[in-house]
N, C-alpha and C. Protein backbone atom coordinates (compact mmCIF):
# COMPACT_ATOMS: atom_id res chain seq x y z
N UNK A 1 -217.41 20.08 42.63
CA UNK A 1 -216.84 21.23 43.26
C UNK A 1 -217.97 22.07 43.85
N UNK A 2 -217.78 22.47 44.98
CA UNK A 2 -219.07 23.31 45.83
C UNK A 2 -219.12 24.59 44.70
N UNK A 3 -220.25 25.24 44.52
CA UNK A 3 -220.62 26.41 44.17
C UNK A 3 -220.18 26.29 42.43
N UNK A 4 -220.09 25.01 42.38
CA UNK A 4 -220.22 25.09 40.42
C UNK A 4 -221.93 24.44 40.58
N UNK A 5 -222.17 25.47 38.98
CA UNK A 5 -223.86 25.24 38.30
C UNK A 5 -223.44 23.93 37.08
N UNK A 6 -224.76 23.32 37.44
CA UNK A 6 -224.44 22.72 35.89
C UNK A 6 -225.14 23.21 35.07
N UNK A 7 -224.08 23.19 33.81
CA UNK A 7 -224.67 24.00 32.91
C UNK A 7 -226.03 23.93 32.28
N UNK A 8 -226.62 22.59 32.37
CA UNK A 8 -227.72 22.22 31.62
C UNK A 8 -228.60 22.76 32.43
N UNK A 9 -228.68 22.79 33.57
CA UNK A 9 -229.73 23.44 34.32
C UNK A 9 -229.60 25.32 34.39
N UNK A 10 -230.97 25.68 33.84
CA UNK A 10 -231.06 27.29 33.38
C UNK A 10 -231.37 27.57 35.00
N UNK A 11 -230.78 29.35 35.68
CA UNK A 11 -230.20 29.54 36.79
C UNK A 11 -232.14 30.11 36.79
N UNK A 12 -232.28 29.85 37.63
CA UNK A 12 -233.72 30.86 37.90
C UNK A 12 -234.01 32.03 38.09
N UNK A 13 -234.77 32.84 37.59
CA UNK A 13 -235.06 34.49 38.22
C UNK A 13 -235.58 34.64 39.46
N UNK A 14 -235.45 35.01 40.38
CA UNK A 14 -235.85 35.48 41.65
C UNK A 14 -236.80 36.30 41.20
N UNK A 15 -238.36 35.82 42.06
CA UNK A 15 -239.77 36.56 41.79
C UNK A 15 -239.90 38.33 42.51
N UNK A 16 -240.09 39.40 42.48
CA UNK A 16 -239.99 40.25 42.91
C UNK A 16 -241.42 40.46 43.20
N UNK A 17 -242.48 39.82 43.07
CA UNK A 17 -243.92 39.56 43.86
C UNK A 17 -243.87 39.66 45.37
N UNK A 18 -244.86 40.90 45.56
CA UNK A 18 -244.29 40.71 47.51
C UNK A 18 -243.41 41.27 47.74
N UNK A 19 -242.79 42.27 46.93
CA UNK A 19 -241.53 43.15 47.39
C UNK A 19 -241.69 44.17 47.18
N UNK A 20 -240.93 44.91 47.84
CA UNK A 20 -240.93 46.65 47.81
C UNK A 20 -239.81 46.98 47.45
N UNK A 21 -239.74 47.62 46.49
CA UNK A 21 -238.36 48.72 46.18
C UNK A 21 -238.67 50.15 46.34
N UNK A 22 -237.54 50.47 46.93
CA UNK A 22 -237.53 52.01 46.74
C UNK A 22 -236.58 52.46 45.99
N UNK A 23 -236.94 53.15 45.05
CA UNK A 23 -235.61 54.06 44.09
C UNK A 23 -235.97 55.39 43.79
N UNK A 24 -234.68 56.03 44.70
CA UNK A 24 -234.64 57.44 44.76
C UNK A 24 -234.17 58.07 43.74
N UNK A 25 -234.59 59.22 43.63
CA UNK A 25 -234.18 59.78 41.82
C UNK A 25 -234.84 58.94 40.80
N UNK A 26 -235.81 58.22 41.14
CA UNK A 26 -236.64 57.60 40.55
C UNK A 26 -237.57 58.03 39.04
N UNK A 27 -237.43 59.68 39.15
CA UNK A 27 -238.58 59.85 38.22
C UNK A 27 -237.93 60.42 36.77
N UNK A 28 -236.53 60.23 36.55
CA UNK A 28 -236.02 60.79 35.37
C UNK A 28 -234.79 59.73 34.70
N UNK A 29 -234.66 59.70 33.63
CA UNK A 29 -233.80 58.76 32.61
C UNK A 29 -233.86 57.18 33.30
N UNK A 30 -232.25 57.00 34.29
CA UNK A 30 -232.32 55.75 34.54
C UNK A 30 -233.04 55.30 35.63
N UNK A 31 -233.71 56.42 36.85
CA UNK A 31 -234.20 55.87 37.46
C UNK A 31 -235.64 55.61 37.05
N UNK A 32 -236.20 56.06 36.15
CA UNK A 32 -237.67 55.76 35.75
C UNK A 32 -236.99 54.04 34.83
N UNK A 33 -236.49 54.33 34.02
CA UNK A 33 -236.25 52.82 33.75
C UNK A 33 -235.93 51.73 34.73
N UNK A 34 -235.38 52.22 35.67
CA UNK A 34 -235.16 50.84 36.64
C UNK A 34 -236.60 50.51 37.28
N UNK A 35 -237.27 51.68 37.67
CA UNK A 35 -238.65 51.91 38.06
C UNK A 35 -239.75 50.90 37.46
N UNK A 36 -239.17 50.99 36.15
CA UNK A 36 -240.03 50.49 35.52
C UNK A 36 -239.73 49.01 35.14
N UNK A 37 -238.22 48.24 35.44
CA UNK A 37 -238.05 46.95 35.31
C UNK A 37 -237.93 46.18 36.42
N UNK A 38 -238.04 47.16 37.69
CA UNK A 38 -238.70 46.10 38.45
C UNK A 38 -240.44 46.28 38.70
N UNK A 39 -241.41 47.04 38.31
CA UNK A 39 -242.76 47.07 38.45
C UNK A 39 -243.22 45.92 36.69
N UNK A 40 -242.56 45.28 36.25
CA UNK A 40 -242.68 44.60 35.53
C UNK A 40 -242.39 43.25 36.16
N UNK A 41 -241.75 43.41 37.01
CA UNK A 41 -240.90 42.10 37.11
C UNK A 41 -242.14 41.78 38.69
N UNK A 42 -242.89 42.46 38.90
CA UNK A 42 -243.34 42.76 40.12
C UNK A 42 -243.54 42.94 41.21
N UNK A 43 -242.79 43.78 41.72
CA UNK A 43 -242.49 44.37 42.58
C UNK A 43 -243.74 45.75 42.92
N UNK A 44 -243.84 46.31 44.37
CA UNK A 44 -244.37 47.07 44.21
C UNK A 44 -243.28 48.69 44.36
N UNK A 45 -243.68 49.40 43.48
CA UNK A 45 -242.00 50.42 43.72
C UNK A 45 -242.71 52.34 44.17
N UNK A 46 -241.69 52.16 45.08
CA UNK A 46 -242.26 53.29 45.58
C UNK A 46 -241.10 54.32 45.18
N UNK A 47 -241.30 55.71 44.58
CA UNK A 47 -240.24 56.32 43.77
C UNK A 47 -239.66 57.62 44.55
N UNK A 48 -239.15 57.80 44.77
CA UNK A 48 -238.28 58.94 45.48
C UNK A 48 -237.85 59.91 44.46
N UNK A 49 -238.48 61.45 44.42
CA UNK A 49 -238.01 62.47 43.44
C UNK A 49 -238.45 63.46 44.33
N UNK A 50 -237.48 65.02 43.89
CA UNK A 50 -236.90 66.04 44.13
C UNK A 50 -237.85 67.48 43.31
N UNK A 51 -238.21 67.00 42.29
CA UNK A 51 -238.63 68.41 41.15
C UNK A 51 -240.51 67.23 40.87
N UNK A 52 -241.21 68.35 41.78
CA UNK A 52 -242.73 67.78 41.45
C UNK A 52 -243.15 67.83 39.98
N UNK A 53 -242.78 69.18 39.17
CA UNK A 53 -243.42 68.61 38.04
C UNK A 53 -242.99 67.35 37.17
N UNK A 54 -241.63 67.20 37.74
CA UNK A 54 -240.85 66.09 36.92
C UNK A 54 -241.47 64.27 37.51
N UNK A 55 -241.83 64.44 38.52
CA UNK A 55 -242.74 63.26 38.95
C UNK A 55 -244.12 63.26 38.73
N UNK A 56 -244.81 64.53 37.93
CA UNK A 56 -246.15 64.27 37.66
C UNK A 56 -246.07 63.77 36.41
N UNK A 57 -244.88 64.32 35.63
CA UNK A 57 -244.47 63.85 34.02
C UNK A 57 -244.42 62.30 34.17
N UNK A 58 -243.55 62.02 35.08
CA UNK A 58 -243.14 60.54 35.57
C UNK A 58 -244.48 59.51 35.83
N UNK A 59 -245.16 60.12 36.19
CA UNK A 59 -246.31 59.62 36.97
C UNK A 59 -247.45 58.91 35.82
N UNK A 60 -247.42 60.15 35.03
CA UNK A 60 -248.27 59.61 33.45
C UNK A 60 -247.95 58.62 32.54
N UNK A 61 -246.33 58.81 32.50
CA UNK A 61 -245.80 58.27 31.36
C UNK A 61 -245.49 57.07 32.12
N UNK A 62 -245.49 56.76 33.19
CA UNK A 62 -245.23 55.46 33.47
C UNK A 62 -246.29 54.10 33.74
N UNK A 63 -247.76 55.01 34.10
CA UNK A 63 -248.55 54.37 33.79
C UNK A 63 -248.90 54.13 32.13
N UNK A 64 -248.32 54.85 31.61
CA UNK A 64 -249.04 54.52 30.33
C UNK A 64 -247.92 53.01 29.85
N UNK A 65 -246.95 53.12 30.19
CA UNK A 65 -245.68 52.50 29.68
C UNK A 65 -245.94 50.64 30.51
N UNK A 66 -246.83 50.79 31.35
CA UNK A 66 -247.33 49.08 32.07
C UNK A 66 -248.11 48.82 31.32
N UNK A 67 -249.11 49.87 30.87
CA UNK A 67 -250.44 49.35 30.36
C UNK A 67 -249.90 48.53 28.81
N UNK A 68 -249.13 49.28 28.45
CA UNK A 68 -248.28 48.11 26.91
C UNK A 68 -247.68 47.59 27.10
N UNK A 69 -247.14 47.05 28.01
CA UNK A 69 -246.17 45.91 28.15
C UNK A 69 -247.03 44.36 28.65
């Protein structure tokens, strides 16, 4: 049947190397987490926020949060 997987074969992740995301509202709860699962996954992510001190907060804690993973 067109568009059936077989099951034995595991589906692959699509590499996010070489890509750009942008995510706006980027620097607080879910957008710093998404922020942060695709700059894992690697991507390069460019963050879109509204309140500067809340992206300098963002800014620290997210480098610190690559360096342990």
């Amino acid at each position: 049947m067109v568009g059936m997987m077989n099951a034995k074969q595991p589906m692959s992740k699509p590499s996010l190397i070489n890509r750009v995301a942008l995510v706006t509202r980027g620097a607080g709860g879910l957008g710093a987490a998404i922020c942060g699962a695709l700059a894992i996954e690697g991507a390069t992510v460019i963050v879109g926020f509204n309140n500067s001190s809340k992206a300098a907060c963002f800014g620290e804690t997210f480098v610190i949060r690559l360096n342990q993973s």
